[in-house]
N, C-alpha and C. Protein backbone atom coordinates (compact mmCIF):
# COMPACT_ATOMS: atom_id res chain seq x y z
N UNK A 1 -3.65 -20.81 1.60
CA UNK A 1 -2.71 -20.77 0.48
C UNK A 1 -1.36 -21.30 0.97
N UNK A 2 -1.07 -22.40 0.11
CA UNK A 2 0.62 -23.09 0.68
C UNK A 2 1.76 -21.66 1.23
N UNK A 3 2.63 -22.26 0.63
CA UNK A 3 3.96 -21.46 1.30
C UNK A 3 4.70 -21.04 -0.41
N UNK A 4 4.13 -21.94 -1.35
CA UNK A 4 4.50 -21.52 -2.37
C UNK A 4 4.49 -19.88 -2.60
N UNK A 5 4.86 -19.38 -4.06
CA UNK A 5 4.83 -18.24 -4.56
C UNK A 5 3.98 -18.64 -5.63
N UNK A 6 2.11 -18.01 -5.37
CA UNK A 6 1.85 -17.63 -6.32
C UNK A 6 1.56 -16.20 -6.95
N UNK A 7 1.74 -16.15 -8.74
CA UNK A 7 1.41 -14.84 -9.70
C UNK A 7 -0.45 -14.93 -10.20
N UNK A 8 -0.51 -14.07 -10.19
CA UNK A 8 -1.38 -13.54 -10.49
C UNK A 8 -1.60 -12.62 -11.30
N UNK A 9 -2.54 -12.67 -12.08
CA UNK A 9 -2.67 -11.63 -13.48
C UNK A 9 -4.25 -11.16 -13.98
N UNK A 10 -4.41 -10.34 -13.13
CA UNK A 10 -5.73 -9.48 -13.69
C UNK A 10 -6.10 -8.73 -14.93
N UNK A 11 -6.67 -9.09 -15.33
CA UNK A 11 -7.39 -8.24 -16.93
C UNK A 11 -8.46 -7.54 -16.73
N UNK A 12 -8.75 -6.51 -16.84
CA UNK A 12 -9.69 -5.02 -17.51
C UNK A 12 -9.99 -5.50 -18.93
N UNK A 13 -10.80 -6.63 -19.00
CA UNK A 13 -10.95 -6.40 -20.63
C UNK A 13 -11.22 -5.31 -21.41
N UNK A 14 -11.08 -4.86 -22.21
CA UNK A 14 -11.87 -3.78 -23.04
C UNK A 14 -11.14 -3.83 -24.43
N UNK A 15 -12.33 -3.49 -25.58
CA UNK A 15 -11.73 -3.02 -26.94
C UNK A 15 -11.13 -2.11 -27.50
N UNK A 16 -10.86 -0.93 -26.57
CA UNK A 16 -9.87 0.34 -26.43
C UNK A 16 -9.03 0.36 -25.87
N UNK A 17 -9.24 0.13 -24.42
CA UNK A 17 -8.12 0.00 -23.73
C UNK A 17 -8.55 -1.08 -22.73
N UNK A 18 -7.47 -1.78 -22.60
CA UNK A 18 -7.39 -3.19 -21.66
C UNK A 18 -6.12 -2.90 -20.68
N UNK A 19 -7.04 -3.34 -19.56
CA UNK A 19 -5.70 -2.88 -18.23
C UNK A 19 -5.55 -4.49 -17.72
N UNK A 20 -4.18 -4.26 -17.21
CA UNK A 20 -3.79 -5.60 -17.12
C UNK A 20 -2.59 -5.01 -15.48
N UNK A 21 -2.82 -6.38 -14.59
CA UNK A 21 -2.32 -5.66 -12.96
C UNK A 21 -1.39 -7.13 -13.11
N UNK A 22 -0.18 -7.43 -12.09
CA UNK A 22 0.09 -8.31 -12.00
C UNK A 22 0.91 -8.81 -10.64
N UNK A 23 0.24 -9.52 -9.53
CA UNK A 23 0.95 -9.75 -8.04
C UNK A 23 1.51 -10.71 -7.78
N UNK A 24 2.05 -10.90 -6.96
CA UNK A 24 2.77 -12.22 -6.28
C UNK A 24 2.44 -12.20 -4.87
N UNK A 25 2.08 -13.39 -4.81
CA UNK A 25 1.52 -13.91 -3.31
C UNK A 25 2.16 -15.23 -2.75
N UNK A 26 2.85 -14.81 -1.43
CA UNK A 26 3.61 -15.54 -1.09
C UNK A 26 2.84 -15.58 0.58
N UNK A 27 2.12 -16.57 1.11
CA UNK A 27 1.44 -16.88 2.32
C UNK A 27 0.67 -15.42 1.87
N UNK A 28 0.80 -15.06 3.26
CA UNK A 28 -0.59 -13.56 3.37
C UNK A 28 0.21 -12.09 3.14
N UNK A 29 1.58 -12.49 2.37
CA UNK A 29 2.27 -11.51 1.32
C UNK A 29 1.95 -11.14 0.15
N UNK A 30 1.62 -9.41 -0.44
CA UNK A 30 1.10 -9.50 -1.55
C UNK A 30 1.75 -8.44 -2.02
N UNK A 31 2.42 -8.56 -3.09
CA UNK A 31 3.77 -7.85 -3.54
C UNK A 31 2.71 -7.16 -5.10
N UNK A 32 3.08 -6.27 -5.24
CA UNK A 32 2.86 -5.10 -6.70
C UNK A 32 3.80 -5.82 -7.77
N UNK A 33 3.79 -6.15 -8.69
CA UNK A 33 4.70 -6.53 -9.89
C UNK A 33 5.14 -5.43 -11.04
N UNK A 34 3.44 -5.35 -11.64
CA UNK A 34 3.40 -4.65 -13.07
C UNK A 34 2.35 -4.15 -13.13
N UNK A 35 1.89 -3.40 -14.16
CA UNK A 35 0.33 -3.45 -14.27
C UNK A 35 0.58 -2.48 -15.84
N UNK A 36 -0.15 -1.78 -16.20
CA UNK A 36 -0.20 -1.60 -17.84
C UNK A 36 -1.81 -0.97 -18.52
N UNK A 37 -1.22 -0.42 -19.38
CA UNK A 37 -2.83 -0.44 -20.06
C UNK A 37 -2.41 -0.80 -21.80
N UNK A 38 -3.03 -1.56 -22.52
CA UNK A 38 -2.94 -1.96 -23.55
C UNK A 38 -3.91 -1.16 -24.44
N UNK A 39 -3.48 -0.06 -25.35
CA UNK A 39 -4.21 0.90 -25.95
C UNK A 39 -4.92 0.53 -27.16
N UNK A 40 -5.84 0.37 -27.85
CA UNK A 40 -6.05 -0.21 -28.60
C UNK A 40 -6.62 0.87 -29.96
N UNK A 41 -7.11 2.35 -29.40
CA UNK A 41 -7.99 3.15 -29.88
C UNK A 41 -7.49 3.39 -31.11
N UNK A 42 -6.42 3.53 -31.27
CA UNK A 42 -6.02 3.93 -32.59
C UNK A 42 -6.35 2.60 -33.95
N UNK A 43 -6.40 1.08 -33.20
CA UNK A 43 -6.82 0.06 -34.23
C UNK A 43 -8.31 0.65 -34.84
N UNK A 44 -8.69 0.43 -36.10
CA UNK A 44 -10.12 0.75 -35.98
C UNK A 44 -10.62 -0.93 -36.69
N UNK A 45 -10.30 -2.26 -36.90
CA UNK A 45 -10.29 -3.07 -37.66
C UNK A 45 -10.35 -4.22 -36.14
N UNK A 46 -11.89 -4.04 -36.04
CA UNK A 46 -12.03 -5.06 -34.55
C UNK A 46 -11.55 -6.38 -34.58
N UNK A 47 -11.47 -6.81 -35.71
CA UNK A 47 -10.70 -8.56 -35.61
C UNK A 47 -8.97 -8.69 -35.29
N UNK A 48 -8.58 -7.38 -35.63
CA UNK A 48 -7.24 -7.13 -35.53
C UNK A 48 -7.40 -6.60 -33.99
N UNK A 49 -7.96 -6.10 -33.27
CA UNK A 49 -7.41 -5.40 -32.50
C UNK A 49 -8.09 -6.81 -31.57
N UNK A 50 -8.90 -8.01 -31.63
CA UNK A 50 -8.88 -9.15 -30.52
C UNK A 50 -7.64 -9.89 -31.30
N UNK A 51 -6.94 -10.30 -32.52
CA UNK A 51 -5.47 -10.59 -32.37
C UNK A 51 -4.61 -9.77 -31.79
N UNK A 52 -4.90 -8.71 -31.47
CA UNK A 52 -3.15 -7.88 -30.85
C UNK A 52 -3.80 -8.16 -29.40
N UNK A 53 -4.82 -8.23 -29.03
CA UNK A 53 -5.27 -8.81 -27.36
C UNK A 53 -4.58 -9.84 -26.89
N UNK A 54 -5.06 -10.81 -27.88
CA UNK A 54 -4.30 -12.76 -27.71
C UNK A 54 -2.79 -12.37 -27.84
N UNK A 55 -2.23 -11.53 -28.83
CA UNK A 55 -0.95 -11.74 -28.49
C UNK A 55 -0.45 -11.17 -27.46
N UNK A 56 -0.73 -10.06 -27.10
CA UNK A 56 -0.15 -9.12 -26.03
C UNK A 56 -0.82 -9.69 -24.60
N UNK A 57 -1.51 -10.39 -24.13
CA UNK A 57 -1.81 -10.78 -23.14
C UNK A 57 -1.27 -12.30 -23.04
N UNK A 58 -0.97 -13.23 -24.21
CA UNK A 58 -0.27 -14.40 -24.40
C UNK A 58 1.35 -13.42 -23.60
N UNK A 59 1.77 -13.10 -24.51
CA UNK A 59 3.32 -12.19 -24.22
C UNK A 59 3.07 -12.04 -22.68
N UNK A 60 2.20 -11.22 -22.05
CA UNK A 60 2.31 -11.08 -20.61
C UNK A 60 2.42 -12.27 -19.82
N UNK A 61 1.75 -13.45 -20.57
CA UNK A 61 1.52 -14.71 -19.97
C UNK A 61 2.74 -15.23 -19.78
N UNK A 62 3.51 -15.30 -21.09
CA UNK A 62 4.99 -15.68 -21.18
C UNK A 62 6.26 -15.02 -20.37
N UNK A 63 5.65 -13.82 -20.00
CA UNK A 63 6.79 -12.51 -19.14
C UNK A 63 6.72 -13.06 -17.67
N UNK A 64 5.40 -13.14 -17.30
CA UNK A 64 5.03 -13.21 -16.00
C UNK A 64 4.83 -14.74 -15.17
N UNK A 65 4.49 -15.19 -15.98
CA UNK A 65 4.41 -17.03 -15.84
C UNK A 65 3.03 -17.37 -14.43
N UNK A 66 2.16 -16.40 -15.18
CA UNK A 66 1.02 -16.15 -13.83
C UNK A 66 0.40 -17.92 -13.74
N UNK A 67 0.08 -17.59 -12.35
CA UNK A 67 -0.77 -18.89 -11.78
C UNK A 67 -1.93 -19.14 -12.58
N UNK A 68 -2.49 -18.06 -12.03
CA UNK A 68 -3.55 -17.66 -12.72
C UNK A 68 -3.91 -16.13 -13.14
N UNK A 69 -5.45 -16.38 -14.07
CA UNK A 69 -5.51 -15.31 -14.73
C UNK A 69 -6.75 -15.11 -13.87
N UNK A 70 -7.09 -13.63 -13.53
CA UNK A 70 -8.45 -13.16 -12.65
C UNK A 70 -8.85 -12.36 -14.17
N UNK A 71 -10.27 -12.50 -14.37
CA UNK A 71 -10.40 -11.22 -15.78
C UNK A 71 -11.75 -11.21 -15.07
N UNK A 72 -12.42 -10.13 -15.23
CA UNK A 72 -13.76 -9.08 -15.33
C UNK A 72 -14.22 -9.78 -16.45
N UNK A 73 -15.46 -9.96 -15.30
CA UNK A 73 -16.56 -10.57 -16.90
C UNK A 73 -17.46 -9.18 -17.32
N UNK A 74 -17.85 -9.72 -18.50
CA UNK A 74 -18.25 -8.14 -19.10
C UNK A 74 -19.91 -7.64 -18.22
N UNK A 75 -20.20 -6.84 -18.50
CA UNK A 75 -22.05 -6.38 -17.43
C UNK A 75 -22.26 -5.35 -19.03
N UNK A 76 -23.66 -5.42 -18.68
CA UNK A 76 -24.35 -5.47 -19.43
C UNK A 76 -24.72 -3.34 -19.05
N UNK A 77 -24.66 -2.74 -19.91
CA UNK A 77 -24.79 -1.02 -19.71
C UNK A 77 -26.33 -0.43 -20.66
N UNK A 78 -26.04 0.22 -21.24
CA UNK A 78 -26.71 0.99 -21.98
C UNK A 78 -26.98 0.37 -23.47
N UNK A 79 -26.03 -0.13 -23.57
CA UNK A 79 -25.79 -0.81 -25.24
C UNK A 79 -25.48 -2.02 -25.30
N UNK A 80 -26.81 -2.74 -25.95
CA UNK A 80 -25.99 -4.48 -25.44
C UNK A 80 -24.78 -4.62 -26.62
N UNK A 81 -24.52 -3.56 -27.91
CA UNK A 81 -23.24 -4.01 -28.25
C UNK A 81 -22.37 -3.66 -28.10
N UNK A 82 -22.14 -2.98 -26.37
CA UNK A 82 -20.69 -2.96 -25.89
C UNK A 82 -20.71 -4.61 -24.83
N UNK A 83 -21.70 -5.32 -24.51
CA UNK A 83 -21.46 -6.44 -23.78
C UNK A 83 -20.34 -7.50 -24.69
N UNK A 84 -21.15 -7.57 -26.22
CA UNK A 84 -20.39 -8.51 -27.43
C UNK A 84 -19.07 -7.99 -27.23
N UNK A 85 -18.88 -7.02 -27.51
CA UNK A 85 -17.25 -6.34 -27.62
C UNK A 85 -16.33 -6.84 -26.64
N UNK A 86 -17.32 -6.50 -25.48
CA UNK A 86 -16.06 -6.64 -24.06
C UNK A 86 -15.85 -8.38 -24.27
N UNK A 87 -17.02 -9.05 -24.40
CA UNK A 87 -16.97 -10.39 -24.47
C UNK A 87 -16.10 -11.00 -25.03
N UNK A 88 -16.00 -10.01 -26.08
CA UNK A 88 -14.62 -10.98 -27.56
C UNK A 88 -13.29 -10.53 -26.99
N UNK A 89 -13.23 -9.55 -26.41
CA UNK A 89 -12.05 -9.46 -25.61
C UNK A 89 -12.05 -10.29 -24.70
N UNK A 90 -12.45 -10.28 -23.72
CA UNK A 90 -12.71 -11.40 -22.44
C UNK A 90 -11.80 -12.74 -23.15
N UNK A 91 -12.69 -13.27 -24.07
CA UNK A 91 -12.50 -14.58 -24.61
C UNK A 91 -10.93 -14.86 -25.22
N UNK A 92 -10.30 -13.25 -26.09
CA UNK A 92 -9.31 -13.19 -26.81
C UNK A 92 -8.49 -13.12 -25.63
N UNK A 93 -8.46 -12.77 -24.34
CA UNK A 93 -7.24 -12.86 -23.13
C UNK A 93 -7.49 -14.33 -23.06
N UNK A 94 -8.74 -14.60 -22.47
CA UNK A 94 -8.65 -16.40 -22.17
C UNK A 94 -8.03 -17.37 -22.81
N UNK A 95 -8.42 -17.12 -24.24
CA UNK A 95 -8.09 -18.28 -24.97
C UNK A 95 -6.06 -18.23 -24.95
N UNK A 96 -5.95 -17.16 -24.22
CA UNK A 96 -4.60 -16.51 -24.50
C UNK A 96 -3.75 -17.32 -23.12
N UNK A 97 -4.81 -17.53 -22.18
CA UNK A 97 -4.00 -18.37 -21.06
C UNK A 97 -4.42 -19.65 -21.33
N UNK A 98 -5.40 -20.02 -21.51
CA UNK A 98 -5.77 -21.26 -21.93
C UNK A 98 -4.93 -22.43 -22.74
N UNK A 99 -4.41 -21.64 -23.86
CA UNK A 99 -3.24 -22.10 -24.47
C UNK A 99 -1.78 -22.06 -24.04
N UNK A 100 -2.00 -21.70 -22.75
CA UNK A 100 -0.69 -21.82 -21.75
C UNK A 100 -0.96 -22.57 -20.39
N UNK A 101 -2.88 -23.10 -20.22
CA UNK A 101 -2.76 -24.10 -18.96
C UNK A 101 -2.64 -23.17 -17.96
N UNK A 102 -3.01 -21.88 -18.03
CA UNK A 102 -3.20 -21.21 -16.83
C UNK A 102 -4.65 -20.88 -16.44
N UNK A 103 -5.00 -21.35 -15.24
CA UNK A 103 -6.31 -21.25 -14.89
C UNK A 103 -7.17 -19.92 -14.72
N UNK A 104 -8.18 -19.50 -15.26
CA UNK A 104 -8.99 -18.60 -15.55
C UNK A 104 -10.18 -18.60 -14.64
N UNK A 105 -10.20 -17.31 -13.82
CA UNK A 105 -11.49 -17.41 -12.48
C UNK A 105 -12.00 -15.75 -12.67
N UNK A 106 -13.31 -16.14 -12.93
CA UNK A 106 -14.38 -14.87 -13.49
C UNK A 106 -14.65 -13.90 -12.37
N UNK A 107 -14.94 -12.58 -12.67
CA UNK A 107 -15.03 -11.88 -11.11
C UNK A 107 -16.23 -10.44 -11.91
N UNK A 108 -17.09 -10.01 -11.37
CA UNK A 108 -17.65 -9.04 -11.49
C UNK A 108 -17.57 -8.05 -11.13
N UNK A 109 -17.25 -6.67 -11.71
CA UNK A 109 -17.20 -5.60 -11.70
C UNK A 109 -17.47 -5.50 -10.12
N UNK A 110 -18.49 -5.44 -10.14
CA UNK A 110 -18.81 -4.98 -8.75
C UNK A 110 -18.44 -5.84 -7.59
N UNK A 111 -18.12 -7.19 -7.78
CA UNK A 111 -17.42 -8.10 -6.63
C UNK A 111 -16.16 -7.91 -6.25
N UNK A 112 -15.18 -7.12 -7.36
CA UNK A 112 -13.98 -6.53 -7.42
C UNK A 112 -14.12 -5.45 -6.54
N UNK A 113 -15.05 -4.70 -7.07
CA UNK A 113 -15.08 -3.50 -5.91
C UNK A 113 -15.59 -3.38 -4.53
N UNK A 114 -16.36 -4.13 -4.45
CA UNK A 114 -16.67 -4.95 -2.98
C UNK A 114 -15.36 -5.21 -2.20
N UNK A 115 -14.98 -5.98 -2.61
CA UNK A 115 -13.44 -6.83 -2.25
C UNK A 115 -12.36 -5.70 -2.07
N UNK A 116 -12.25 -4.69 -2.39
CA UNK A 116 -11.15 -3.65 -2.58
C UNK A 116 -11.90 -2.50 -1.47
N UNK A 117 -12.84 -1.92 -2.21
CA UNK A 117 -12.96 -0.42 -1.44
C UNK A 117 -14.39 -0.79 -0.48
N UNK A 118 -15.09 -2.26 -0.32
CA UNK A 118 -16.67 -2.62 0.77
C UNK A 118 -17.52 -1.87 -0.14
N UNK A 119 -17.74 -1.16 -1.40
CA UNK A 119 -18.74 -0.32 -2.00
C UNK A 119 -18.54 -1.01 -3.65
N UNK A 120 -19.84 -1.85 -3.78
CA UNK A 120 -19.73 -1.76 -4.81
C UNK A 120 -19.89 -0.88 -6.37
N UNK A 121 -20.35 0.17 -5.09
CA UNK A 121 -20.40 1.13 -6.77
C UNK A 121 -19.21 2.47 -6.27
N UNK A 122 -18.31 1.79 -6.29
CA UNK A 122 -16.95 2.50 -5.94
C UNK A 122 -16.73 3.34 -7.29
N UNK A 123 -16.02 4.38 -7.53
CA UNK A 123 -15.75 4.96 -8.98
C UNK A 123 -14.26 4.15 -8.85
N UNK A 124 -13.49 4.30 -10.40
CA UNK A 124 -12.51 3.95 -10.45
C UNK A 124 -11.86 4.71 -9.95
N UNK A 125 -11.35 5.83 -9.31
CA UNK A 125 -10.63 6.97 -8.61
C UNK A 125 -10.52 6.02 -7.21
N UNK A 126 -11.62 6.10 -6.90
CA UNK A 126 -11.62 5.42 -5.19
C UNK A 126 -10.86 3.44 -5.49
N UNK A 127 -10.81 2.96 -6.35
CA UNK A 127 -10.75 1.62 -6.58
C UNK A 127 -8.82 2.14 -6.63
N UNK A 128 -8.91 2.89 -7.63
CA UNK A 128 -7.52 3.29 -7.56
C UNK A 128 -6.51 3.87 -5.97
N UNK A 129 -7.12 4.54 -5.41
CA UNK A 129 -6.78 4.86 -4.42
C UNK A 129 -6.68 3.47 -3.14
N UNK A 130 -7.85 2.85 -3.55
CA UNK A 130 -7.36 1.72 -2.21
C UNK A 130 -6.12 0.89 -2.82
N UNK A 131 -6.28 0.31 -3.81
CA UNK A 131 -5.34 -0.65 -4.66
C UNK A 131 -4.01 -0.06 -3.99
N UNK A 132 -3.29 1.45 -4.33
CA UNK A 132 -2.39 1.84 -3.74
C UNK A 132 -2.01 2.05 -2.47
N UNK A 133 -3.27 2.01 -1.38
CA UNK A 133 -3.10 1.59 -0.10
C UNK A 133 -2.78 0.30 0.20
N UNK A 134 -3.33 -0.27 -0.24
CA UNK A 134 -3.16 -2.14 0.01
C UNK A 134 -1.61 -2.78 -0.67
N UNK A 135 -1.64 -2.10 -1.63
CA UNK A 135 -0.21 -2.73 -2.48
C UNK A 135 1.24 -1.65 -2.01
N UNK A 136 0.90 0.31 -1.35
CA UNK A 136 2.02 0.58 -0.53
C UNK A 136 2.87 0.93 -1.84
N UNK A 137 1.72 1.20 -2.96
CA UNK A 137 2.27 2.14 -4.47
C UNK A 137 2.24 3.30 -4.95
N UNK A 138 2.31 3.88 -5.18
CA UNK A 138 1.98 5.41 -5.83
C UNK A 138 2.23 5.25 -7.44
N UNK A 139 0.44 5.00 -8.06
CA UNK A 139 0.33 4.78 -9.18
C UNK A 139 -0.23 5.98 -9.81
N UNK A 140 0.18 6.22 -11.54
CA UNK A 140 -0.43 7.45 -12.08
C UNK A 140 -1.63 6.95 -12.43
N UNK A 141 -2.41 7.99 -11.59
CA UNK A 141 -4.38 8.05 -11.88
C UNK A 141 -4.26 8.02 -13.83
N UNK A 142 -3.33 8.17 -14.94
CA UNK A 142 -4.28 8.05 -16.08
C UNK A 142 -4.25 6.40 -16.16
N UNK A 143 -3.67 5.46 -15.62
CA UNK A 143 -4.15 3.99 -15.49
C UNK A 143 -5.12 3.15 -15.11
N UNK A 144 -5.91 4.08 -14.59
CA UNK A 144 -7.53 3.35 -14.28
C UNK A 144 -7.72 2.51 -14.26
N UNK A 145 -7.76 1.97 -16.10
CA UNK A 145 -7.84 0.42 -15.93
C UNK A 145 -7.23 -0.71 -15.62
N UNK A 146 -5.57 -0.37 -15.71
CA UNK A 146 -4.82 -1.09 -15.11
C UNK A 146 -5.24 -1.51 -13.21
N UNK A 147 -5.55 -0.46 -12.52
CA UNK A 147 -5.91 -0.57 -11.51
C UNK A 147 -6.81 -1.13 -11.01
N UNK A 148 -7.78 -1.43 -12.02
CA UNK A 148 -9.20 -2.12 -12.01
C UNK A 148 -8.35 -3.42 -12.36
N UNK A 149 -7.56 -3.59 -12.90
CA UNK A 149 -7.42 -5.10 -13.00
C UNK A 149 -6.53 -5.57 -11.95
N UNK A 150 -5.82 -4.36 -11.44
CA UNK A 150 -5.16 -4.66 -10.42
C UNK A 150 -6.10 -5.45 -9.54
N UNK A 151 -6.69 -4.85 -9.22
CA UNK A 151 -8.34 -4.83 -8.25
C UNK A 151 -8.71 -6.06 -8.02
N UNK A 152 -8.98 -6.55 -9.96
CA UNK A 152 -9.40 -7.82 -9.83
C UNK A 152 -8.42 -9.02 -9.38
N UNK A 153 -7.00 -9.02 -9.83
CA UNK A 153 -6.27 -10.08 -9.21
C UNK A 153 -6.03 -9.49 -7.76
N UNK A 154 -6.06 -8.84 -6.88
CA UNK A 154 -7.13 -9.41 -5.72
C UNK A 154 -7.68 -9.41 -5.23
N UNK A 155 -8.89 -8.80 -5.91
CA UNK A 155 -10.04 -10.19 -5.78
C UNK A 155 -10.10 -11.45 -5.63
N UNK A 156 -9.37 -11.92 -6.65
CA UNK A 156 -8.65 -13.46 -6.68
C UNK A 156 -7.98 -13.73 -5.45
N UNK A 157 -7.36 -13.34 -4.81
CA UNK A 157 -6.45 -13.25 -3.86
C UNK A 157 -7.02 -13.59 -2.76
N UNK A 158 -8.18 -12.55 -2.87
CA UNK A 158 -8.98 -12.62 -1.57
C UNK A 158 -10.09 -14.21 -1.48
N UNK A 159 -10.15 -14.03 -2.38
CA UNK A 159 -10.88 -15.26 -2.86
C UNK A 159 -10.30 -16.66 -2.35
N UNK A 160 -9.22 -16.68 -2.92
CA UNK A 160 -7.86 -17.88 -2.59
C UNK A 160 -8.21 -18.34 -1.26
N UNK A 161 -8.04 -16.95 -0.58
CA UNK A 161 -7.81 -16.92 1.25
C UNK A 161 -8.39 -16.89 2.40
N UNK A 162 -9.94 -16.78 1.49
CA UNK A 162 -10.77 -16.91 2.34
C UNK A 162 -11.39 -17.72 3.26
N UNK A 163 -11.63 -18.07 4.39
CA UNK A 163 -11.75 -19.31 5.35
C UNK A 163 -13.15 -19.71 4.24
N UNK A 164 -14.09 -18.57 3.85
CA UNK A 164 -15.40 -18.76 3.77
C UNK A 164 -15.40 -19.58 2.13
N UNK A 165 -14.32 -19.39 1.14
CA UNK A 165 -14.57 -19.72 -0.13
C UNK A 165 -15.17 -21.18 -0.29
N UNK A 166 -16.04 -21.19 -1.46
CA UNK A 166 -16.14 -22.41 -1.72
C UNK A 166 -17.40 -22.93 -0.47
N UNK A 167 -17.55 -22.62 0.23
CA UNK A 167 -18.85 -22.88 1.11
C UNK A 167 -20.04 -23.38 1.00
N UNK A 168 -20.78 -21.95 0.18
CA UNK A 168 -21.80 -21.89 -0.05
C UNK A 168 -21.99 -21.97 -1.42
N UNK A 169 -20.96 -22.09 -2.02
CA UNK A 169 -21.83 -22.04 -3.62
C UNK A 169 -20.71 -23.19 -4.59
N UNK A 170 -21.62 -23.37 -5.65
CA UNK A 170 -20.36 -24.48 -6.08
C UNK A 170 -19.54 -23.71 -7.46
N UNK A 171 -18.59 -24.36 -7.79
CA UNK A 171 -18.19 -23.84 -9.10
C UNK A 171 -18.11 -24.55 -9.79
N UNK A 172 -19.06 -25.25 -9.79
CA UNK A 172 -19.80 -25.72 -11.17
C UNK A 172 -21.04 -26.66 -11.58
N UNK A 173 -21.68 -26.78 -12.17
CA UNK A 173 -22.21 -27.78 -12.19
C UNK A 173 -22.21 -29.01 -11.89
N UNK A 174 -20.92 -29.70 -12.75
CA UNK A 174 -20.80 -31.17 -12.94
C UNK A 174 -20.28 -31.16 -10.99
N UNK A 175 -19.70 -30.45 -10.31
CA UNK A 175 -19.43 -30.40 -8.83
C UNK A 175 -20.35 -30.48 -8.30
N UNK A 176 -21.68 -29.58 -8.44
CA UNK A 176 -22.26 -29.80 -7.97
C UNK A 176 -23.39 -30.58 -7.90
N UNK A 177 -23.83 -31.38 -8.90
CA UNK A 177 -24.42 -32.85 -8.99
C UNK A 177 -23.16 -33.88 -8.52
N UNK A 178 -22.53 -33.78 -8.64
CA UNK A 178 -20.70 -34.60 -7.78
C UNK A 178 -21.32 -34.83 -6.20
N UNK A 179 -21.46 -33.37 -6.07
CA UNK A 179 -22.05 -33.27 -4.65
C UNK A 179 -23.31 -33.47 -4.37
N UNK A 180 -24.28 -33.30 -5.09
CA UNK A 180 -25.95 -33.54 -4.30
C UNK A 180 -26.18 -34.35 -4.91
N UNK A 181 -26.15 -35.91 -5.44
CA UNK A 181 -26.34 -36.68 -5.79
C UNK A 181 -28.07 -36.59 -5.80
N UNK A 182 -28.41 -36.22 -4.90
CA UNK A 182 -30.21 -36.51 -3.89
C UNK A 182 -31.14 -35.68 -4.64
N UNK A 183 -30.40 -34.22 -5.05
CA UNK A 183 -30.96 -33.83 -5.32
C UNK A 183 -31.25 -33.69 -7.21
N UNK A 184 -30.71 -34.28 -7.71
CA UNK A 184 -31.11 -34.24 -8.92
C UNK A 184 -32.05 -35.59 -9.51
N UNK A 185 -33.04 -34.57 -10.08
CA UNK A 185 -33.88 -35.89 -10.91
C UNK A 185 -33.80 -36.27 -12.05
């Protein structure tokens, strides 16, 4: 990572509550900014409550002037129609940096927690507790999800800095026919 200062901006998607973390990374400096939870429970009118997403995560976009955006892609539970839900959120933050040219890099629940506490089936208590070791914060436990998104921008972070990124796997398709020419028929 240059010498620049980059921001960073993690999202917790969710249709109730959406946590949102936000760092600055300057070389192998990683500074605490903000972080938040965006309440939503009281909306009961789901098309309204992915417009108050796009705006209020646009607004953070505009506050913070992040590099990039790290967001949690949604996993799949008990009910595949909490996957749709988280999804339309997901999409209502994206389209929210997207329209500001800030780059968007997907991270899984459990790769976040890997990256933070080595366990991917960390509870959010323990995800919370390292986040405040690593960042040198004393955050209030009812933010959970803020902390989980903390989590995820860095993830990102870690990601950025890693000797190993980018190695073994490609990010993307059209890259990776770019790259194996040989192997496609």
């Amino acid at each position: 990572m240059p010498d620049k200062v980059t921001t960073i901006i993690g999202i917790d998607p969710g249709t109730n509550l959406l946590g949102y973390g936000v760092i600055r990374v300057k070389q192998k400096s990683v500074e605490f900014v903000d972080m938040g939870v965006l309440d939503l429970r009281k909306e009961k009118d789901p098309y309204v409550k992915l417009a108050r997403i796009s705006t209020e995560v646009g607004e953070l976009c505009d506050r913070y002037s992040p590099d990039d955006m790290a967001i949690e892609s949604p996993f799949y539970g008990k009910n595949a129609q909490v996957i749709f839900k988280l999804g339309r959120a997901q999409g209502a933050a994206i389209v929210s940096a997207a329209q500001r040219c800030i780059s968007v890099f997907e991270y899984a629940p459990r790769k976040a927690k890997v990256a933070i506490t080595g366990n991917g089936d960390a509870s959010k208590e323990q995800v919370s507790m390292m986040i405040q070791k690593i960042l040198k914060v004393n955050l209030d436990p009812k933010y959970l999800d803020a902390t989980d998104a903390l989590a995820i921008a860095m993830c990102h972070y870690y990601q950025l800095t890693s000797p190993l990124a980018g190695l073994s796997a490609s990010s993307s398709w059209e890259k990776f026919i770019a790259e194996n020419p040989d192997r496609i028929k």
